[in-house]
PDB file of N, CA and C in Angstrom:
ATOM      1  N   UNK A   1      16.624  12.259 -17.322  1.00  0.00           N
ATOM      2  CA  UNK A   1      16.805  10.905 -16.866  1.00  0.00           C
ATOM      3  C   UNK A   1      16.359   9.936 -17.939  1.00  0.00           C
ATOM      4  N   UNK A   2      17.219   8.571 -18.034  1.00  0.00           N
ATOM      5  CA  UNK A   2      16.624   7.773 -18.510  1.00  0.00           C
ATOM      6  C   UNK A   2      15.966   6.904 -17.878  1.00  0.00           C
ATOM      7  N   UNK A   3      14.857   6.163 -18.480  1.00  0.00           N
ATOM      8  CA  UNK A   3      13.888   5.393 -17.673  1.00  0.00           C
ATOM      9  C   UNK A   3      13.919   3.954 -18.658  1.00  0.00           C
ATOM     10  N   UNK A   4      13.592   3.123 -18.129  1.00  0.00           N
ATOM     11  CA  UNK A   4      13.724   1.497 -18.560  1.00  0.00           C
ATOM     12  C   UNK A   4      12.463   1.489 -18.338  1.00  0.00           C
ATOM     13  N   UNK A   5      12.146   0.182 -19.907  1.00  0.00           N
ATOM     14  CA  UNK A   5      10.635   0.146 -19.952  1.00  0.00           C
ATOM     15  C   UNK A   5      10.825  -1.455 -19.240  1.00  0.00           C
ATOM     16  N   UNK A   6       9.704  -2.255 -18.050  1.00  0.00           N
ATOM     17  CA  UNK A   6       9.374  -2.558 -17.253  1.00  0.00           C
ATOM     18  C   UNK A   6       8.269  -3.710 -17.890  1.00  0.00           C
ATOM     19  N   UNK A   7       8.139  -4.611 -18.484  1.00  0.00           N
ATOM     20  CA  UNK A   7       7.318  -5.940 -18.619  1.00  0.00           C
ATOM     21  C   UNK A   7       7.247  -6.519 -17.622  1.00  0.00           C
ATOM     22  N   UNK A   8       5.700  -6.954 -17.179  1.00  0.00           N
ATOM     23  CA  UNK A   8       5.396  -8.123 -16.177  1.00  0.00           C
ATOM     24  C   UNK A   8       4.416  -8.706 -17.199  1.00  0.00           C
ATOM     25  N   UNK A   9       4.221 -10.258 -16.740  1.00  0.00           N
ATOM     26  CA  UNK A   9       3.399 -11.411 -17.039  1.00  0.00           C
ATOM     27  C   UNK A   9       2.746 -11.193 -15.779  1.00  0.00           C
ATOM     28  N   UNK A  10       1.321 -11.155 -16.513  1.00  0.00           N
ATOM     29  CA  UNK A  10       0.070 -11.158 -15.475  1.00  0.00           C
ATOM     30  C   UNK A  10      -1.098 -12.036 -16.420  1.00  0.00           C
ATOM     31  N   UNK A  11      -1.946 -12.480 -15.164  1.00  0.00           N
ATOM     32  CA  UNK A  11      -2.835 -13.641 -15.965  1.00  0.00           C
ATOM     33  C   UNK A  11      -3.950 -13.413 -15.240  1.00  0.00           C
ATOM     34  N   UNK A  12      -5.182 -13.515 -16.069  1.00  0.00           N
ATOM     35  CA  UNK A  12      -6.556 -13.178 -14.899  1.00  0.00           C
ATOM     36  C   UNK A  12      -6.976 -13.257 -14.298  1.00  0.00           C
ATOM     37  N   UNK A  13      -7.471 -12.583 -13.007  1.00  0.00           N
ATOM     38  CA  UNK A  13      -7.684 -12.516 -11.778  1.00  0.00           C
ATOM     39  C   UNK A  13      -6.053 -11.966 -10.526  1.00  0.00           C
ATOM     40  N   UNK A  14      -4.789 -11.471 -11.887  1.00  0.00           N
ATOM     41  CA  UNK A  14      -4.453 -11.254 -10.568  1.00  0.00           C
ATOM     42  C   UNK A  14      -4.376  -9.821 -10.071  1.00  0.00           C
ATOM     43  N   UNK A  15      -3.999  -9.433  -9.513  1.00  0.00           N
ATOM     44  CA  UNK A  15      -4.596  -8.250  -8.577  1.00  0.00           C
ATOM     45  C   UNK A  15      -2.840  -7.334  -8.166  1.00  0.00           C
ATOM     46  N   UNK A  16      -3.154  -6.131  -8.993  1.00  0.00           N
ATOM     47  CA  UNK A  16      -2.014  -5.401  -9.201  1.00  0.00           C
ATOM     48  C   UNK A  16      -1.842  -3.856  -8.150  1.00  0.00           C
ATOM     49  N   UNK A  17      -0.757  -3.692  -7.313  1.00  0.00           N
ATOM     50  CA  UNK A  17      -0.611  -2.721  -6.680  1.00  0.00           C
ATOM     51  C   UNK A  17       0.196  -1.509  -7.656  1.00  0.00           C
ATOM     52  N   UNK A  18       0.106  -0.583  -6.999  1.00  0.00           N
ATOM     53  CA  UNK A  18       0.741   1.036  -7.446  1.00  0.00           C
ATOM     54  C   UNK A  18       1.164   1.638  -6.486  1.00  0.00           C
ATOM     55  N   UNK A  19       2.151   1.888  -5.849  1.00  0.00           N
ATOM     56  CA  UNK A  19       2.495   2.798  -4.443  1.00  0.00           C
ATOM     57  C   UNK A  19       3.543   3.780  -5.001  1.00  0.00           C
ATOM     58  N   UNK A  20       2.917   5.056  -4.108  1.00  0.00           N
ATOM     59  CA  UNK A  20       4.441   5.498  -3.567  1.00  0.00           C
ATOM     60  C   UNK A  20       4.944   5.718  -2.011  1.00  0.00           C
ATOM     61  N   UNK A  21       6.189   6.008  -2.014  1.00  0.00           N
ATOM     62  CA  UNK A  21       7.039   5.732  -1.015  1.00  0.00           C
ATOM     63  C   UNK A  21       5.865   6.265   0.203  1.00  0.00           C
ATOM     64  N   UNK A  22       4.491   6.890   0.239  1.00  0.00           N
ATOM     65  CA  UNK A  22       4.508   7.709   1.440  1.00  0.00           C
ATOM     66  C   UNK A  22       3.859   7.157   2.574  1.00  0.00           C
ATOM     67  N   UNK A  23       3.119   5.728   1.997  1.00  0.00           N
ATOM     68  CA  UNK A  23       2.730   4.545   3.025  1.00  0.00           C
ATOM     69  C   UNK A  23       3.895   4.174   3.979  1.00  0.00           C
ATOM     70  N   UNK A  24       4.970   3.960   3.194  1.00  0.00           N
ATOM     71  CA  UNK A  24       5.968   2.470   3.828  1.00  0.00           C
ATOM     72  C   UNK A  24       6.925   3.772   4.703  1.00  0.00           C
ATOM     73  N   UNK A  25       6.960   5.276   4.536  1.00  0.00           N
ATOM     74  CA  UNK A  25       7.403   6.045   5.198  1.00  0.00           C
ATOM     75  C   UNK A  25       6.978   6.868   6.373  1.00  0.00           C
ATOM     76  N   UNK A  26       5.809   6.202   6.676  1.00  0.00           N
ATOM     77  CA  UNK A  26       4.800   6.884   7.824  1.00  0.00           C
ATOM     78  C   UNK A  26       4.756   6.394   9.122  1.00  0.00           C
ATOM     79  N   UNK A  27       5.327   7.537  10.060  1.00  0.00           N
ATOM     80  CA  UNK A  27       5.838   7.311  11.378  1.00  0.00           C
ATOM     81  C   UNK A  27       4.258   6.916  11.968  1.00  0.00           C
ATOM     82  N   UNK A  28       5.025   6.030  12.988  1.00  0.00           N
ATOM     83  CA  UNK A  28       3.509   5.018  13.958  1.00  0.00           C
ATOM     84  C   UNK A  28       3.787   4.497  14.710  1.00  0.00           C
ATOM     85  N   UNK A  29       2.738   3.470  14.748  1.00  0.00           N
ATOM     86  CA  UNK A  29       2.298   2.379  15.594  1.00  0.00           C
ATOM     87  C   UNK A  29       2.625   2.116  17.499  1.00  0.00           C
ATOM     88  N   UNK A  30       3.132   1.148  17.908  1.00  0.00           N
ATOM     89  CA  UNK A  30       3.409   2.050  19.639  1.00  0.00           C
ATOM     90  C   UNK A  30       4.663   2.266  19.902  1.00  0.00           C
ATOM     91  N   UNK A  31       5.859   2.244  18.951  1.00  0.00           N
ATOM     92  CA  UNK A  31       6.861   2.803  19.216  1.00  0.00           C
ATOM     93  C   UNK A  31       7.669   3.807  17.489  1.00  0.00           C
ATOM     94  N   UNK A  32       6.427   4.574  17.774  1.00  0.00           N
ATOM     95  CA  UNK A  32       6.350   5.422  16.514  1.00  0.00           C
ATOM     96  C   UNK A  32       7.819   5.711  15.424  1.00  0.00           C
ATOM     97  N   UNK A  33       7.859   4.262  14.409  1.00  0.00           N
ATOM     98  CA  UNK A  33       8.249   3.957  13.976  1.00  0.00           C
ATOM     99  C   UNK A  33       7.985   3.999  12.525  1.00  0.00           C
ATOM    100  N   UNK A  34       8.376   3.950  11.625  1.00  0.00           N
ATOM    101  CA  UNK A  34       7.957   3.788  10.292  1.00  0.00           C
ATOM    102  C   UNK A  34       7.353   2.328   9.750  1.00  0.00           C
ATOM    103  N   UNK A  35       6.355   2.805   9.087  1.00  0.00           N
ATOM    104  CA  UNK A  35       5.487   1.027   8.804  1.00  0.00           C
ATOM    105  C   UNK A  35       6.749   0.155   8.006  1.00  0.00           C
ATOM    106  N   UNK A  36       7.381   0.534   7.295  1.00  0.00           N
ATOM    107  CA  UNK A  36       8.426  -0.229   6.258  1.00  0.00           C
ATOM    108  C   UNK A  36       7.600  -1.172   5.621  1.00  0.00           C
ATOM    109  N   UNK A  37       8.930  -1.583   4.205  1.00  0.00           N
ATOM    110  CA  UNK A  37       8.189  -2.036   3.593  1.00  0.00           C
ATOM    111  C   UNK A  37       7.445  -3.847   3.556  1.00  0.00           C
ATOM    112  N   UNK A  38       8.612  -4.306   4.467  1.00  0.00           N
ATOM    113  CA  UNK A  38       7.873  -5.472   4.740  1.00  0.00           C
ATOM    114  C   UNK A  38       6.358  -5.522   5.282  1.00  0.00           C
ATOM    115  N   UNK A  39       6.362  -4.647   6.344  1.00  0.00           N
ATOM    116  CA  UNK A  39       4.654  -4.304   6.885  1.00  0.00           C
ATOM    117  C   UNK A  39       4.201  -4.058   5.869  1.00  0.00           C
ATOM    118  N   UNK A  40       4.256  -3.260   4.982  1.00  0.00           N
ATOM    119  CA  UNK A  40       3.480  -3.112   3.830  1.00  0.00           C
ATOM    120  C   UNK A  40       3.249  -4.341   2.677  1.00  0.00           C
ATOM    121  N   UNK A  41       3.828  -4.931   2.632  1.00  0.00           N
ATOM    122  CA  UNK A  41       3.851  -6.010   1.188  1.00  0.00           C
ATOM    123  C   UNK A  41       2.765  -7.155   2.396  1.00  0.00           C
ATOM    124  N   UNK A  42       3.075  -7.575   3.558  1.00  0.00           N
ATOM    125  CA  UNK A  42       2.085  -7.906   3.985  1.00  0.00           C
ATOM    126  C   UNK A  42       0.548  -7.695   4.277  1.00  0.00           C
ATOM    127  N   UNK A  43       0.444  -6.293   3.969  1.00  0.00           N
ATOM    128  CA  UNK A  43      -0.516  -5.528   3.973  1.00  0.00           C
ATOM    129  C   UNK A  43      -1.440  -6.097   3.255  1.00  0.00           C
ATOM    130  N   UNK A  44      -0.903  -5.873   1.874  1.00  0.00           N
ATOM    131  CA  UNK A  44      -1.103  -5.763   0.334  1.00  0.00           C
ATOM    132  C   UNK A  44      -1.550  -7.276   0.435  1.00  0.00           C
ATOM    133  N   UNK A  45      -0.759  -8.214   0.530  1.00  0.00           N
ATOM    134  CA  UNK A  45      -1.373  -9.279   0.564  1.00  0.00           C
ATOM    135  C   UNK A  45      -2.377  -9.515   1.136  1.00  0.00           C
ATOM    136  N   UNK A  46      -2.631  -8.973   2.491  1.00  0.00           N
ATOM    137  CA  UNK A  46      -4.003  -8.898   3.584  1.00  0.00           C
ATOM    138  C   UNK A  46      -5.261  -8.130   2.487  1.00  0.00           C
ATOM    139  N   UNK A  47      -4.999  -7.095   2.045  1.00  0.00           N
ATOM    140  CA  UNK A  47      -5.581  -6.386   0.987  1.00  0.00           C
ATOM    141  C   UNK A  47      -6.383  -6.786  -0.054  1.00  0.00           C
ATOM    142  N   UNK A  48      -5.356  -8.271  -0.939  1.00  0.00           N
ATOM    143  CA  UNK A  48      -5.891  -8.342  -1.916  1.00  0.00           C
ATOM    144  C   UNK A  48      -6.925  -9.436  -2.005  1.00  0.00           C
ATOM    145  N   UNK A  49      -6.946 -10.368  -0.849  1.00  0.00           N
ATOM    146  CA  UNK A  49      -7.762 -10.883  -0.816  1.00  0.00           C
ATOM    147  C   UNK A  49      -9.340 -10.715  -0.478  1.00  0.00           C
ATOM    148  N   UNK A  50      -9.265  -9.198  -0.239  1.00  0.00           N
ATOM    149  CA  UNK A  50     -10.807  -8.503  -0.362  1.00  0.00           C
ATOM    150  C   UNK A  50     -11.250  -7.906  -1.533  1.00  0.00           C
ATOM    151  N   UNK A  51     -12.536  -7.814  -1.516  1.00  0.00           N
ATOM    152  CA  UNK A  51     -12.879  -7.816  -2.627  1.00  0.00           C
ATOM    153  C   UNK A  51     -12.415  -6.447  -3.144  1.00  0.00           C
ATOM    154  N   UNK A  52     -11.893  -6.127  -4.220  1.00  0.00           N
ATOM    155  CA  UNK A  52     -11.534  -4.721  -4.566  1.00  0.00           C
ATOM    156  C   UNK A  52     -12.696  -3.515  -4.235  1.00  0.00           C
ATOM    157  N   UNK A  53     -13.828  -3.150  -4.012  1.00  0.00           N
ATOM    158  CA  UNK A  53     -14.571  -2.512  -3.060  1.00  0.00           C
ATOM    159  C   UNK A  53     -13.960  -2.352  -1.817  1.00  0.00           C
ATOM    160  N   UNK A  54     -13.379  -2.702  -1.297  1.00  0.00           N
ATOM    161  CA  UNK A  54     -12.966  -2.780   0.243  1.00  0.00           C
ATOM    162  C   UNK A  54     -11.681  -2.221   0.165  1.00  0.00           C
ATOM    163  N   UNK A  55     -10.837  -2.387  -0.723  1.00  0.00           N
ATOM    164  CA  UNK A  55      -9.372  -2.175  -0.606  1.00  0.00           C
ATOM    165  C   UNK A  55      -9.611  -0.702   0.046  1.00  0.00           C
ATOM    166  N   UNK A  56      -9.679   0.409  -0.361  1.00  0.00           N
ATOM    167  CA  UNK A  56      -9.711   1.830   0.024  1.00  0.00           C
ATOM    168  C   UNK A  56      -9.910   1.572   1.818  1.00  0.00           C
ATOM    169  N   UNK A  57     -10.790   1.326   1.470  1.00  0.00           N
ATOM    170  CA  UNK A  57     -11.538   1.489   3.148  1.00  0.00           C
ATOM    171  C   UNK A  57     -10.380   0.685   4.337  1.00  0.00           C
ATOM    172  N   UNK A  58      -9.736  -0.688   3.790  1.00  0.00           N
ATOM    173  CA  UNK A  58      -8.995  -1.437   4.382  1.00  0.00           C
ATOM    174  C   UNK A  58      -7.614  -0.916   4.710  1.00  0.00           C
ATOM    175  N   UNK A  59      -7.403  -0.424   3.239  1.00  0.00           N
ATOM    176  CA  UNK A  59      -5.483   0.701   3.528  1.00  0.00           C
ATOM    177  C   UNK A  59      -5.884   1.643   4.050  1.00  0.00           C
ATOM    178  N   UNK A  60      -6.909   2.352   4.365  1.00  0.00           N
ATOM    179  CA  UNK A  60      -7.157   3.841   4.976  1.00  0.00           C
ATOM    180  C   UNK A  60      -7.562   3.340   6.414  1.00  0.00           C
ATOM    181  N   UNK A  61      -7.995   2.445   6.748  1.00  0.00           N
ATOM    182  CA  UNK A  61      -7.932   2.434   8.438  1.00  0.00           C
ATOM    183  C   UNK A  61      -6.953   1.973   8.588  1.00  0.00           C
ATOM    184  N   UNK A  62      -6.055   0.906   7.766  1.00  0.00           N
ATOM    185  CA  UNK A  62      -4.413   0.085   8.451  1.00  0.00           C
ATOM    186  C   UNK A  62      -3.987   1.744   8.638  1.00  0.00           C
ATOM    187  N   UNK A  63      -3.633   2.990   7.409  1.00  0.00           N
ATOM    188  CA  UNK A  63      -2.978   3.636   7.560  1.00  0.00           C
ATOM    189  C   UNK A  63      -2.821   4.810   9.021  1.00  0.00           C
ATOM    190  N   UNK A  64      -4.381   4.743   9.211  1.00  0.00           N
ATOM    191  CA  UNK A  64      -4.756   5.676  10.051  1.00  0.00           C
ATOM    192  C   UNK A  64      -4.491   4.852  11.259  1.00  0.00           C
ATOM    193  N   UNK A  65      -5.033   3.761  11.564  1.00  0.00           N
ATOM    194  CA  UNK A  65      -4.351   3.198  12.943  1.00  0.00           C
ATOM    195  C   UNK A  65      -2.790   3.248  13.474  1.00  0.00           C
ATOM    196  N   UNK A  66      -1.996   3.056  12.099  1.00  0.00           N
ATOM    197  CA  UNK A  66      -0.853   3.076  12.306  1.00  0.00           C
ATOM    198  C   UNK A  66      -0.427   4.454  12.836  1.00  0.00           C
ATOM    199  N   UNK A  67      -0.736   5.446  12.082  1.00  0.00           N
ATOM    200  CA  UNK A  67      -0.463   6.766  12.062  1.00  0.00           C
ATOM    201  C   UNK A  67      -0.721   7.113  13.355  1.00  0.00           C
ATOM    202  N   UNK A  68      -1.512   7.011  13.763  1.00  0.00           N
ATOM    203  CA  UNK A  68      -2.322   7.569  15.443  1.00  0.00           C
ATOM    204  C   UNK A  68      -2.220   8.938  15.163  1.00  0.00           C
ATOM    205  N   UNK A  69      -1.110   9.239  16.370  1.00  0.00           N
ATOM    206  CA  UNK A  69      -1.625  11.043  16.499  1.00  0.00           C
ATOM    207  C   UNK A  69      -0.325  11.889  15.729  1.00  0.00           C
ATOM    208  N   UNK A  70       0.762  10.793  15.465  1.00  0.00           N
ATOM    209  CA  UNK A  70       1.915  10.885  14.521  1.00  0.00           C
ATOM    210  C   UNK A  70       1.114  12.221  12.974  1.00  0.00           C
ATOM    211  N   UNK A  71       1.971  12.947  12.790  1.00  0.00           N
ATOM    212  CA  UNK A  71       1.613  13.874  11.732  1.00  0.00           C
ATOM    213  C   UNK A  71       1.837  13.294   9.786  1.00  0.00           C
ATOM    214  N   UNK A  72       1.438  13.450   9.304  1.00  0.00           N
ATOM    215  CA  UNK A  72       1.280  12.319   8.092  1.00  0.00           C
ATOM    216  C   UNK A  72       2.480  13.218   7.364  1.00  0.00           C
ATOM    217  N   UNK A  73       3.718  11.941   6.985  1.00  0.00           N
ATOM    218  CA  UNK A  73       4.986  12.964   6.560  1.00  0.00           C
ATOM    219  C   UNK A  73       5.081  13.307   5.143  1.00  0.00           C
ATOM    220  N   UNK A  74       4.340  12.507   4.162  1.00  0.00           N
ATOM    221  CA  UNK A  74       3.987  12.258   2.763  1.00  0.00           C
ATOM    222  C   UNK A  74       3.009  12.092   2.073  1.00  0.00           C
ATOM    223  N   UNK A  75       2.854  12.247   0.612  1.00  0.00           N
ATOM    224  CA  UNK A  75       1.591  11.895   0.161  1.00  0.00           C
ATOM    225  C   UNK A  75       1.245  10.704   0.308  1.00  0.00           C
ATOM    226  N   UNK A  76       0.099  10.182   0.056  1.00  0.00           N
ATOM    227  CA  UNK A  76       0.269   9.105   0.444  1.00  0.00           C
ATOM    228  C   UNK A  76      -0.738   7.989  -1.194  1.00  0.00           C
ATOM    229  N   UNK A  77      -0.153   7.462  -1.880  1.00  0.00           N
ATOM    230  CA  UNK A  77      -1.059   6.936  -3.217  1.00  0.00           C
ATOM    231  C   UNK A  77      -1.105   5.311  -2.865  1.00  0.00           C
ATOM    232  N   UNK A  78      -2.410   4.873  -3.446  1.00  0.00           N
ATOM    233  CA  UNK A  78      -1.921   3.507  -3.390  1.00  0.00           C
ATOM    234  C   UNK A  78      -3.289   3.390  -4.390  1.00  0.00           C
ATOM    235  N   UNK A  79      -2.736   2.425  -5.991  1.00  0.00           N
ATOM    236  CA  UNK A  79      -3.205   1.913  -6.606  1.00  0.00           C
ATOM    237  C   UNK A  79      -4.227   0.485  -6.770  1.00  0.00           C
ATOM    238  N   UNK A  80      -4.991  -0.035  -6.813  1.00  0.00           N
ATOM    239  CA  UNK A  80      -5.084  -1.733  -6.848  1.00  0.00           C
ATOM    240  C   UNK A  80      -6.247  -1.886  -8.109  1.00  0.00           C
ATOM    241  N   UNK A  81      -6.049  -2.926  -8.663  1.00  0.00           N
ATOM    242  CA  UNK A  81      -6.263  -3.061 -10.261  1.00  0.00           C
ATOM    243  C   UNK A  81      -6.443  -4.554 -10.299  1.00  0.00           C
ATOM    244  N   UNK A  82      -7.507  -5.196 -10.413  1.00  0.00           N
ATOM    245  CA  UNK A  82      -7.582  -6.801 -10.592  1.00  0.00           C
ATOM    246  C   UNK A  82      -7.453  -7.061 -12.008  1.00  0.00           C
ATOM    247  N   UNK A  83      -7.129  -7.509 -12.600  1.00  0.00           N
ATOM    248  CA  UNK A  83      -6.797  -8.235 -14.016  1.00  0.00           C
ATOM    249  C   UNK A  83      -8.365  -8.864 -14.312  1.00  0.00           C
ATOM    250  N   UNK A  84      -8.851  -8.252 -15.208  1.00  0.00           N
ATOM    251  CA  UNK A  84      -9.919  -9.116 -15.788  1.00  0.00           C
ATOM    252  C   UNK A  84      -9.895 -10.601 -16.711  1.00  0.00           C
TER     253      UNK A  84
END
């Protein structure tokens, strides 16, 4: 495969995600549905305004609430990186 190299403009303090697909693909919530990715980019925003200490702890209970008793279908990664 070929791959395209990818430039962003970032400026300090801002606060950078990494995902893969296995968040925004995880069956849930009360009509056990997939979070998608709009739920997610809202997330992220809910996310970044904590202090990066917290992020882990914050996507791992959204994920797990969502999830309930639903079986986890993917890996699941999620990056966050503040710009010094």
């Amino acid at each position: 495969k070929n791959f395209g190299v990818q430039t962003i403009e970032v400026q300090s303090g801002d606060m950078l995600f990494l995902a893969t697909d296995g968040f925004v693909d995880q069956f849930g919530g009360p009509k056990g549905k997939k979070f998608m990715r709009r739920r997610f980019r809202e997330l992220l925003v809910e996310t970044a305004a904590l202090p990066v200490s917290e992020h882990e702890s914050h996507l791992r209970n959204s994920f797990d609430t969502w999830r309930g008793e639903e079986e986890q279908v993917d890996d699941v990664l999620v990056v966050s990186m503040k710009v010094p």
